[in-house]
PDB file of N, CA and C in Angstrom:
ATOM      1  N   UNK A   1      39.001  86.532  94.299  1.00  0.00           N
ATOM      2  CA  UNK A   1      40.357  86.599  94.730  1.00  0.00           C
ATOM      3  C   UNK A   1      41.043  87.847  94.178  1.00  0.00           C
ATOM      4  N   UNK A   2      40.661  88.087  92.940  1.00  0.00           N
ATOM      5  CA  UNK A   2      41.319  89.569  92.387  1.00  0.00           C
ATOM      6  C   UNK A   2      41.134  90.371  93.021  1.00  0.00           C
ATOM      7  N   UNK A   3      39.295  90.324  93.505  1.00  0.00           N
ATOM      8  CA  UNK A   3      38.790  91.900  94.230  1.00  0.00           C
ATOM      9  C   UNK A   3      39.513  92.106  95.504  1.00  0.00           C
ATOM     10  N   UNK A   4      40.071  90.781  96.226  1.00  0.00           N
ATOM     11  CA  UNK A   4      40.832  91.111  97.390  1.00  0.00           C
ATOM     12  C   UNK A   4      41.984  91.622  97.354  1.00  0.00           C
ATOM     13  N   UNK A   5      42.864  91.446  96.430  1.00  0.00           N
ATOM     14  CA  UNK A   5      44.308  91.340  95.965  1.00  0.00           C
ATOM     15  C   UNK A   5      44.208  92.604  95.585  1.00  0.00           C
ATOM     16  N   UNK A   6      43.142  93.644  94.987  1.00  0.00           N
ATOM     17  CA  UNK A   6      42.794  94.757  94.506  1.00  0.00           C
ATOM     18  C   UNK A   6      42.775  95.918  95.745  1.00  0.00           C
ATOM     19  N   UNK A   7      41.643  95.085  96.856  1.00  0.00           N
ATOM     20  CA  UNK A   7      41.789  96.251  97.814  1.00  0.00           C
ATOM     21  C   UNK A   7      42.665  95.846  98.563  1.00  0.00           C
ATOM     22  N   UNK A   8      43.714  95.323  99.122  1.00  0.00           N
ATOM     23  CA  UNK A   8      44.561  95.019  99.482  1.00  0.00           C
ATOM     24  C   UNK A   8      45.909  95.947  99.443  1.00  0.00           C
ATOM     25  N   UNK A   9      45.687  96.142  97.766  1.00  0.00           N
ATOM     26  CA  UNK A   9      47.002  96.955  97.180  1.00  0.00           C
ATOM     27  C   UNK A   9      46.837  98.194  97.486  1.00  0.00           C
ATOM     28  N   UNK A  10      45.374  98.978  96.850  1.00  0.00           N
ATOM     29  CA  UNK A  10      44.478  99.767  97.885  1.00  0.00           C
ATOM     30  C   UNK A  10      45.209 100.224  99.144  1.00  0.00           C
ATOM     31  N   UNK A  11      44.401  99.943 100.085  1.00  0.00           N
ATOM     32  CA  UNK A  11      45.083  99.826 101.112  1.00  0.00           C
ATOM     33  C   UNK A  11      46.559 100.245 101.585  1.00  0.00           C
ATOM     34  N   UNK A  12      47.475  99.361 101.191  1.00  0.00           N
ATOM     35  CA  UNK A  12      49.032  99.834 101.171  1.00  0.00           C
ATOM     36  C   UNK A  12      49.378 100.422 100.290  1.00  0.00           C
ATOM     37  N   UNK A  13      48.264 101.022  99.155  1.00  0.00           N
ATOM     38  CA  UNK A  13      48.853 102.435  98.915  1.00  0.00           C
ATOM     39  C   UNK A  13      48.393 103.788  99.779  1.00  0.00           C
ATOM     40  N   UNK A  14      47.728 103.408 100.245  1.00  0.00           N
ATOM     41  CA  UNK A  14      47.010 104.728 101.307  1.00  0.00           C
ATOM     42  C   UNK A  14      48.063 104.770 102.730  1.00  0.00           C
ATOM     43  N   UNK A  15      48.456 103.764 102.807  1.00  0.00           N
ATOM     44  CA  UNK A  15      49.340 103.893 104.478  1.00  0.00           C
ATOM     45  C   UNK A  15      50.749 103.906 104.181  1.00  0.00           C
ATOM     46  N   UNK A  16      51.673 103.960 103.032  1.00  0.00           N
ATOM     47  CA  UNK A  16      52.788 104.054 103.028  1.00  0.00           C
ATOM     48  C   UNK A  16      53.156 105.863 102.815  1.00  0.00           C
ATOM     49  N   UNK A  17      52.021 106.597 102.541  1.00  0.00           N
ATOM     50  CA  UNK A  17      52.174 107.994 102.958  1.00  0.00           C
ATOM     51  C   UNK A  17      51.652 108.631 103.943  1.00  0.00           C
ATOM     52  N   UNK A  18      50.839 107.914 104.790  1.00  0.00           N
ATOM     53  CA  UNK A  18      50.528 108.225 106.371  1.00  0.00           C
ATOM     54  C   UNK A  18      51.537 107.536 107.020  1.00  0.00           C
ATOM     55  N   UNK A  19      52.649 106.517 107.359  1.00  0.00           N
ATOM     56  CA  UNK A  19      53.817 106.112 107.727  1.00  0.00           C
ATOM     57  C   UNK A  19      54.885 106.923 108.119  1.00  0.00           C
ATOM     58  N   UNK A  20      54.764 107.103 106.446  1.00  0.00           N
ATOM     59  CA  UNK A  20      55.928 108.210 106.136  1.00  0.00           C
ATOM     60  C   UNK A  20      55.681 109.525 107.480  1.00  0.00           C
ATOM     61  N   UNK A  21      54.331 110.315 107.111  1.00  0.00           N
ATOM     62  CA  UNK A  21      54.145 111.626 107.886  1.00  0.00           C
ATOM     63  C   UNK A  21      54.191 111.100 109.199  1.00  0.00           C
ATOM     64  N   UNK A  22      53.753 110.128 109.568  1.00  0.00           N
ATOM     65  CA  UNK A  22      54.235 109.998 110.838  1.00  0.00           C
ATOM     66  C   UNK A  22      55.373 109.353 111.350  1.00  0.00           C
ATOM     67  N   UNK A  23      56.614 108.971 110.668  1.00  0.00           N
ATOM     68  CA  UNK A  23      58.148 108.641 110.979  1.00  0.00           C
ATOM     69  C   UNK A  23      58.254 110.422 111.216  1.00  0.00           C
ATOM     70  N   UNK A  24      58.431 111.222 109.693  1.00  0.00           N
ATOM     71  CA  UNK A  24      59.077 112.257 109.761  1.00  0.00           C
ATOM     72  C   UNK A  24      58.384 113.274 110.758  1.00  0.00           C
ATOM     73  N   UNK A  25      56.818 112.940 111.238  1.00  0.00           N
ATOM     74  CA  UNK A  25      56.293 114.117 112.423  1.00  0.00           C
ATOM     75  C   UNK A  25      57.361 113.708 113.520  1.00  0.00           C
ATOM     76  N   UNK A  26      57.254 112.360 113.959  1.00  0.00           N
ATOM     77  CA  UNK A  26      57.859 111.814 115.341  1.00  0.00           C
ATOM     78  C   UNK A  26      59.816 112.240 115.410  1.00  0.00           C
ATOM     79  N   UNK A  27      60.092 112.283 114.331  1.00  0.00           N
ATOM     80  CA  UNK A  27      61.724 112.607 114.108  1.00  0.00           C
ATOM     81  C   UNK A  27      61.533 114.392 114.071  1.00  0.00           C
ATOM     82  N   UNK A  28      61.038 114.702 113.722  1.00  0.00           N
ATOM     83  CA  UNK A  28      61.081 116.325 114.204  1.00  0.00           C
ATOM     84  C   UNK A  28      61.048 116.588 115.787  1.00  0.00           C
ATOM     85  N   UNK A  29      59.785 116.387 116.449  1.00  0.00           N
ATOM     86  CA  UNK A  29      59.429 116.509 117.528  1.00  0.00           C
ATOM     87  C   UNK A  29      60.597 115.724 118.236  1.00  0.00           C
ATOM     88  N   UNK A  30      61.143 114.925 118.007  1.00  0.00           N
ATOM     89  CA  UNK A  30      62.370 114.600 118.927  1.00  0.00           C
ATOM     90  C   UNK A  30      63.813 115.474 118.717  1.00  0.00           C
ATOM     91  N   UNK A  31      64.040 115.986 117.547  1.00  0.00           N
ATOM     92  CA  UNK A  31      64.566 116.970 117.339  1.00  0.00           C
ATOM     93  C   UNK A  31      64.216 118.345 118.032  1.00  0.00           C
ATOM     94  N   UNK A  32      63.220 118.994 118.136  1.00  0.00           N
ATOM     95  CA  UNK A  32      62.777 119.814 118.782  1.00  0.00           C
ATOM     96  C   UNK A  32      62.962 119.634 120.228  1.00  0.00           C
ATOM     97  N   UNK A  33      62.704 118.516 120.852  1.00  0.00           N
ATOM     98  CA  UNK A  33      62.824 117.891 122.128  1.00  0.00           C
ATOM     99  C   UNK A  33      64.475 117.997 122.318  1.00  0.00           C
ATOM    100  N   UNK A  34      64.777 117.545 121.577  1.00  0.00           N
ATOM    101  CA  UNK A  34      66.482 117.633 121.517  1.00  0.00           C
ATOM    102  C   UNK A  34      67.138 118.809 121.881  1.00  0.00           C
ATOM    103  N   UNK A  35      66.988 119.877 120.773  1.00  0.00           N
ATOM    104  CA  UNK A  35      67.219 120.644 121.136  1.00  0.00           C
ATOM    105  C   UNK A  35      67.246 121.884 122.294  1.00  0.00           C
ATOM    106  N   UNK A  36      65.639 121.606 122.574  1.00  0.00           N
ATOM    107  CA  UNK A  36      65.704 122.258 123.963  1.00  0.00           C
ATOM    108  C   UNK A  36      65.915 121.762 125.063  1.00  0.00           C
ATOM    109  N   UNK A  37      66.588 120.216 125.047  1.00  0.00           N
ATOM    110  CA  UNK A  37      67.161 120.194 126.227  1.00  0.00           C
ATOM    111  C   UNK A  37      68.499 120.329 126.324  1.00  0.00           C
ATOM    112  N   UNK A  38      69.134 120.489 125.223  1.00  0.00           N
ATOM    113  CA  UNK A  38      70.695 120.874 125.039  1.00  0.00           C
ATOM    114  C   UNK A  38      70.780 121.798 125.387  1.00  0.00           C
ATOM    115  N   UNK A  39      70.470 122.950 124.797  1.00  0.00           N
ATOM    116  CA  UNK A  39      70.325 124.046 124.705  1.00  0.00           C
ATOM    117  C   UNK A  39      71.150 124.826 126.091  1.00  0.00           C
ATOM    118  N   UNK A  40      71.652 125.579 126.141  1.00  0.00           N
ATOM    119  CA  UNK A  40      72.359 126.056 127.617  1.00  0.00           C
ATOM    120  C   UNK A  40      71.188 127.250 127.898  1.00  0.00           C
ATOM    121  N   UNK A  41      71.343 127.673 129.327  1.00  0.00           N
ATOM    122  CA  UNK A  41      70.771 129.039 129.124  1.00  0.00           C
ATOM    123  C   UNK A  41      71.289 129.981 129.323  1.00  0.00           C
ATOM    124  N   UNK A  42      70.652 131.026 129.087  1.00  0.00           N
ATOM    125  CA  UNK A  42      71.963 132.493 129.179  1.00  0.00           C
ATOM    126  C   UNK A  42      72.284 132.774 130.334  1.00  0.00           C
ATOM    127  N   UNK A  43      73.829 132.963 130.601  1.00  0.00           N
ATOM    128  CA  UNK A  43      74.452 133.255 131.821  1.00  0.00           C
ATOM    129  C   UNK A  43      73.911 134.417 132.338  1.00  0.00           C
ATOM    130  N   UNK A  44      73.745 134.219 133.792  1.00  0.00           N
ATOM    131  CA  UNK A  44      73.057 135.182 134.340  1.00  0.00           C
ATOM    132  C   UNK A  44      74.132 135.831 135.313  1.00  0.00           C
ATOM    133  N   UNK A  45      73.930 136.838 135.774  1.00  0.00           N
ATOM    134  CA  UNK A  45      75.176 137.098 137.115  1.00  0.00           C
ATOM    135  C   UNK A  45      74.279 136.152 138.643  1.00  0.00           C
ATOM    136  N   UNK A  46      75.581 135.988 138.832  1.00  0.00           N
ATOM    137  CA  UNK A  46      74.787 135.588 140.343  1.00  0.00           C
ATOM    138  C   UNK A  46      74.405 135.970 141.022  1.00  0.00           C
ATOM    139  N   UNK A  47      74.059 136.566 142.588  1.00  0.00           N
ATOM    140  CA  UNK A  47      73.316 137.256 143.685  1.00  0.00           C
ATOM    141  C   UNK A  47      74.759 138.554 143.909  1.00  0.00           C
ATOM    142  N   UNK A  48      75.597 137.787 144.079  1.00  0.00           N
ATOM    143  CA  UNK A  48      77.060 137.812 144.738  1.00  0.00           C
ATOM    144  C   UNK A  48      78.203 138.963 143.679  1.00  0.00           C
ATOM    145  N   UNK A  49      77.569 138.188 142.696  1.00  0.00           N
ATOM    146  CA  UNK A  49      79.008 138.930 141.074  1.00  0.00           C
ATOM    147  C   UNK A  49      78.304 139.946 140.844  1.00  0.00           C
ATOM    148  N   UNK A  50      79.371 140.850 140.614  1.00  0.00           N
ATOM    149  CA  UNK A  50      78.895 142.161 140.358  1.00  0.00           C
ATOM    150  C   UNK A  50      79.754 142.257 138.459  1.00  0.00           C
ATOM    151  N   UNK A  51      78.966 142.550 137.709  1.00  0.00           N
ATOM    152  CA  UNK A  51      79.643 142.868 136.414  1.00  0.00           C
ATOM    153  C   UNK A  51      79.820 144.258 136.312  1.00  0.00           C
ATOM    154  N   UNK A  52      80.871 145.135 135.153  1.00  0.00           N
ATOM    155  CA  UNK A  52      81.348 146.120 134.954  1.00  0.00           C
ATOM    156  C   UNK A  52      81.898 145.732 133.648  1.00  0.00           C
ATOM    157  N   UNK A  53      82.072 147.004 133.371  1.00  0.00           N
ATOM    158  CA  UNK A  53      82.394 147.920 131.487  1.00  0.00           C
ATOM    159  C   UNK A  53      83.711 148.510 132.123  1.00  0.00           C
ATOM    160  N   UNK A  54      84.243 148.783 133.561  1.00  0.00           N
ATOM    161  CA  UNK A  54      85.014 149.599 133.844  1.00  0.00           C
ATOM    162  C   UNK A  54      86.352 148.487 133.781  1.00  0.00           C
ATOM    163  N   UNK A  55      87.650 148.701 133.323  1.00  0.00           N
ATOM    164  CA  UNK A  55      88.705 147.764 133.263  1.00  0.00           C
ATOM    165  C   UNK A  55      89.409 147.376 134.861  1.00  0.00           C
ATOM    166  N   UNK A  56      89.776 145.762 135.218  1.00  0.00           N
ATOM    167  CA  UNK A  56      89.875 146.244 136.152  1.00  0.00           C
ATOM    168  C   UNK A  56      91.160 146.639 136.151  1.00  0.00           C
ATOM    169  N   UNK A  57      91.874 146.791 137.363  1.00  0.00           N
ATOM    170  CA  UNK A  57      93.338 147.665 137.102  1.00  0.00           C
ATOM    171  C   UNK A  57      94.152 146.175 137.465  1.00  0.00           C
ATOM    172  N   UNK A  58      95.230 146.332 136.288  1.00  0.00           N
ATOM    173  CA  UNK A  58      96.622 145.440 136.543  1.00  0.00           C
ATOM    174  C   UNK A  58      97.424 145.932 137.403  1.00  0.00           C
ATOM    175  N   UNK A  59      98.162 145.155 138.312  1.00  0.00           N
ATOM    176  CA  UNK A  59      98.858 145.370 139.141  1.00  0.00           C
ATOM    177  C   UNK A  59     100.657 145.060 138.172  1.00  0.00           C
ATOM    178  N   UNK A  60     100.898 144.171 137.083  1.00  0.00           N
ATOM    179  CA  UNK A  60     102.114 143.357 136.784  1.00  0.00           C
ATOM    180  C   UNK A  60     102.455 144.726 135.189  1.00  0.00           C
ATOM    181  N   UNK A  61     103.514 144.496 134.982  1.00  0.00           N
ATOM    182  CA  UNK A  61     103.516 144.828 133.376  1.00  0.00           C
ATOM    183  C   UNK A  61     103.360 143.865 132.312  1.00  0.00           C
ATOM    184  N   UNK A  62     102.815 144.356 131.068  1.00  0.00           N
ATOM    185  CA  UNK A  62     102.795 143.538 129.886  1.00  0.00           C
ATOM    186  C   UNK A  62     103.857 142.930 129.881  1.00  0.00           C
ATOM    187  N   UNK A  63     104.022 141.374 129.761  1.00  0.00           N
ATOM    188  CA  UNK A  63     104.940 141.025 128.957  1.00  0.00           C
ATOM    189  C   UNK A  63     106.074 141.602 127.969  1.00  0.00           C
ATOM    190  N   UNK A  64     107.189 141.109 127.662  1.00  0.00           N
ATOM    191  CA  UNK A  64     107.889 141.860 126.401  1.00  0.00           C
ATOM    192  C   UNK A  64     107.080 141.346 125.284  1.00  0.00           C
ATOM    193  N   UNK A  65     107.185 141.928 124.015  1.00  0.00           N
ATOM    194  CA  UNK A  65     106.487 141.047 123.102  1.00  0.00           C
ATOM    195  C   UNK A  65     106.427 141.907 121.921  1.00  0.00           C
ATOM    196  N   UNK A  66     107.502 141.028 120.555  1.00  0.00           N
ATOM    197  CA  UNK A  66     107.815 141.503 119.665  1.00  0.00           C
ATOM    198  C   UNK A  66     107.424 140.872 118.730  1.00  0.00           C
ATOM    199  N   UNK A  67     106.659 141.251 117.462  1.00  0.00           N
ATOM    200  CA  UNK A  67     106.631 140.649 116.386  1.00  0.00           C
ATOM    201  C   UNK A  67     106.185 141.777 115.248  1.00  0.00           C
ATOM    202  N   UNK A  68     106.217 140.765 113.872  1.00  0.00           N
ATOM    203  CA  UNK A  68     106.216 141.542 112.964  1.00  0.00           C
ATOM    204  C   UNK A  68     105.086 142.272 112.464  1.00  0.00           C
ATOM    205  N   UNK A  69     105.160 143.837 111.700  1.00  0.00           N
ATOM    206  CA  UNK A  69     103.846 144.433 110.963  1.00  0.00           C
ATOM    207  C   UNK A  69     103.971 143.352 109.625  1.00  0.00           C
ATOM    208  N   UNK A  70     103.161 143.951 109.314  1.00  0.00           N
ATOM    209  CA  UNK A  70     102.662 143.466 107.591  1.00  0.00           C
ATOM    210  C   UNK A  70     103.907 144.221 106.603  1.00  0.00           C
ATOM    211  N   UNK A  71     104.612 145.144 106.681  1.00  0.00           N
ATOM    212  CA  UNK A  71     105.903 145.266 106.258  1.00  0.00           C
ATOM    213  C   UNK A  71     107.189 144.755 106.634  1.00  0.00           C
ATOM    214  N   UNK A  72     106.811 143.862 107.496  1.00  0.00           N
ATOM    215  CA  UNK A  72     107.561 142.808 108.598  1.00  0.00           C
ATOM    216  C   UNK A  72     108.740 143.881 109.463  1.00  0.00           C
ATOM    217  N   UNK A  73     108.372 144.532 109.710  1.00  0.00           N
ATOM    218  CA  UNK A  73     109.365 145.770 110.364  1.00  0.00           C
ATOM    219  C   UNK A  73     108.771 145.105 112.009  1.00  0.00           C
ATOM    220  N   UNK A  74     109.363 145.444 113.144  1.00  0.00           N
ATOM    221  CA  UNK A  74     108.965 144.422 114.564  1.00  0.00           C
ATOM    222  C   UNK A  74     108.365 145.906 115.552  1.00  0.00           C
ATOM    223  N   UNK A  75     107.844 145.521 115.601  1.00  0.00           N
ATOM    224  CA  UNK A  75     106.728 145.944 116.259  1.00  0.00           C
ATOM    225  C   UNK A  75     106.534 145.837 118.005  1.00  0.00           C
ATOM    226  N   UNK A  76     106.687 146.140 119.227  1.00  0.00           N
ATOM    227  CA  UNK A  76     106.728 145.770 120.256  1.00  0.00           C
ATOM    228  C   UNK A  76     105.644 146.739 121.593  1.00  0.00           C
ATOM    229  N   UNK A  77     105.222 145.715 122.083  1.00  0.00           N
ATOM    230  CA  UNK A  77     104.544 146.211 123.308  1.00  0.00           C
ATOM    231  C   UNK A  77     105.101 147.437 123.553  1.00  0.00           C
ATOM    232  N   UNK A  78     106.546 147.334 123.964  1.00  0.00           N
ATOM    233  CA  UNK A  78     106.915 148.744 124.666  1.00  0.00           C
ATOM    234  C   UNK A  78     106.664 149.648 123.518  1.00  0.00           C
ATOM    235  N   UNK A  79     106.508 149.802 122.578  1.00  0.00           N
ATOM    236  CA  UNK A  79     106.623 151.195 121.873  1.00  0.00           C
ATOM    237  C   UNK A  79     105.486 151.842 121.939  1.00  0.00           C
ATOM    238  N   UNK A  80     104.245 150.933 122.609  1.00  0.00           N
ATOM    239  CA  UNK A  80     103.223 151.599 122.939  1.00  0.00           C
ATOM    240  C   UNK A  80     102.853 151.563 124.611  1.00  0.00           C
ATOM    241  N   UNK A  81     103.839 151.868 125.318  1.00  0.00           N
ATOM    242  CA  UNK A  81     103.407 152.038 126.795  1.00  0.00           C
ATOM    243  C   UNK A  81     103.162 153.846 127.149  1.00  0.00           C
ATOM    244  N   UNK A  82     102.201 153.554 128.121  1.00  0.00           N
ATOM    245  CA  UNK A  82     101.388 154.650 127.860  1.00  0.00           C
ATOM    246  C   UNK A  82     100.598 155.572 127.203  1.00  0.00           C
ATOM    247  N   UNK A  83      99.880 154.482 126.302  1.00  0.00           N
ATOM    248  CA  UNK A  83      99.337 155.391 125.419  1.00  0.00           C
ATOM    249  C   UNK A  83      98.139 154.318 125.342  1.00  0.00           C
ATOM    250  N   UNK A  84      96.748 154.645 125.154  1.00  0.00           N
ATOM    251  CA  UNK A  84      95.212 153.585 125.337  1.00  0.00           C
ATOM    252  C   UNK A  84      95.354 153.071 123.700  1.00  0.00           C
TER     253      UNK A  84
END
């Protein structure tokens, strides 16, 4: 009865660290799985859209729009019209 009780213990000491590697293999790989199906993919242009670096042109004016520098002195859109 000992020798059984012996390999027994045996035993469930050998499979509570093959368990383990295989909880934490199977929780990765679903992580991995996870992730690449979240994952977005990179925006592509369509057939149709044409992209550009060139600005396009405004038709309206800026807004008014005043606020303060870091010396709190006010600062406004217009004081820079016409100038890039």
């Amino acid at each position: 009865m000992a020798k059984q009780r012996q390999k027994r213990q045996i035993r469930q000491g050998r499979t509570k660290p093959l368990a383990l590697l295989l909880i934490g293999s199977g929780l990765l790989i679903l992580g991995v799985v996870t992730m690449a199906l979240l994952s977005k993919p990179a925006e592509t242009a369509d057939a149709g859209e044409i992209r550009s670096a060139i600005p396009v042109e405004v038709n309206y004016p800026a807004p008014e729009l005043s606020l303060p520098d870091l010396e709190d002195n006010p600062v406004s859109l217009e004081d820079y019209r016409g100038t890039v």
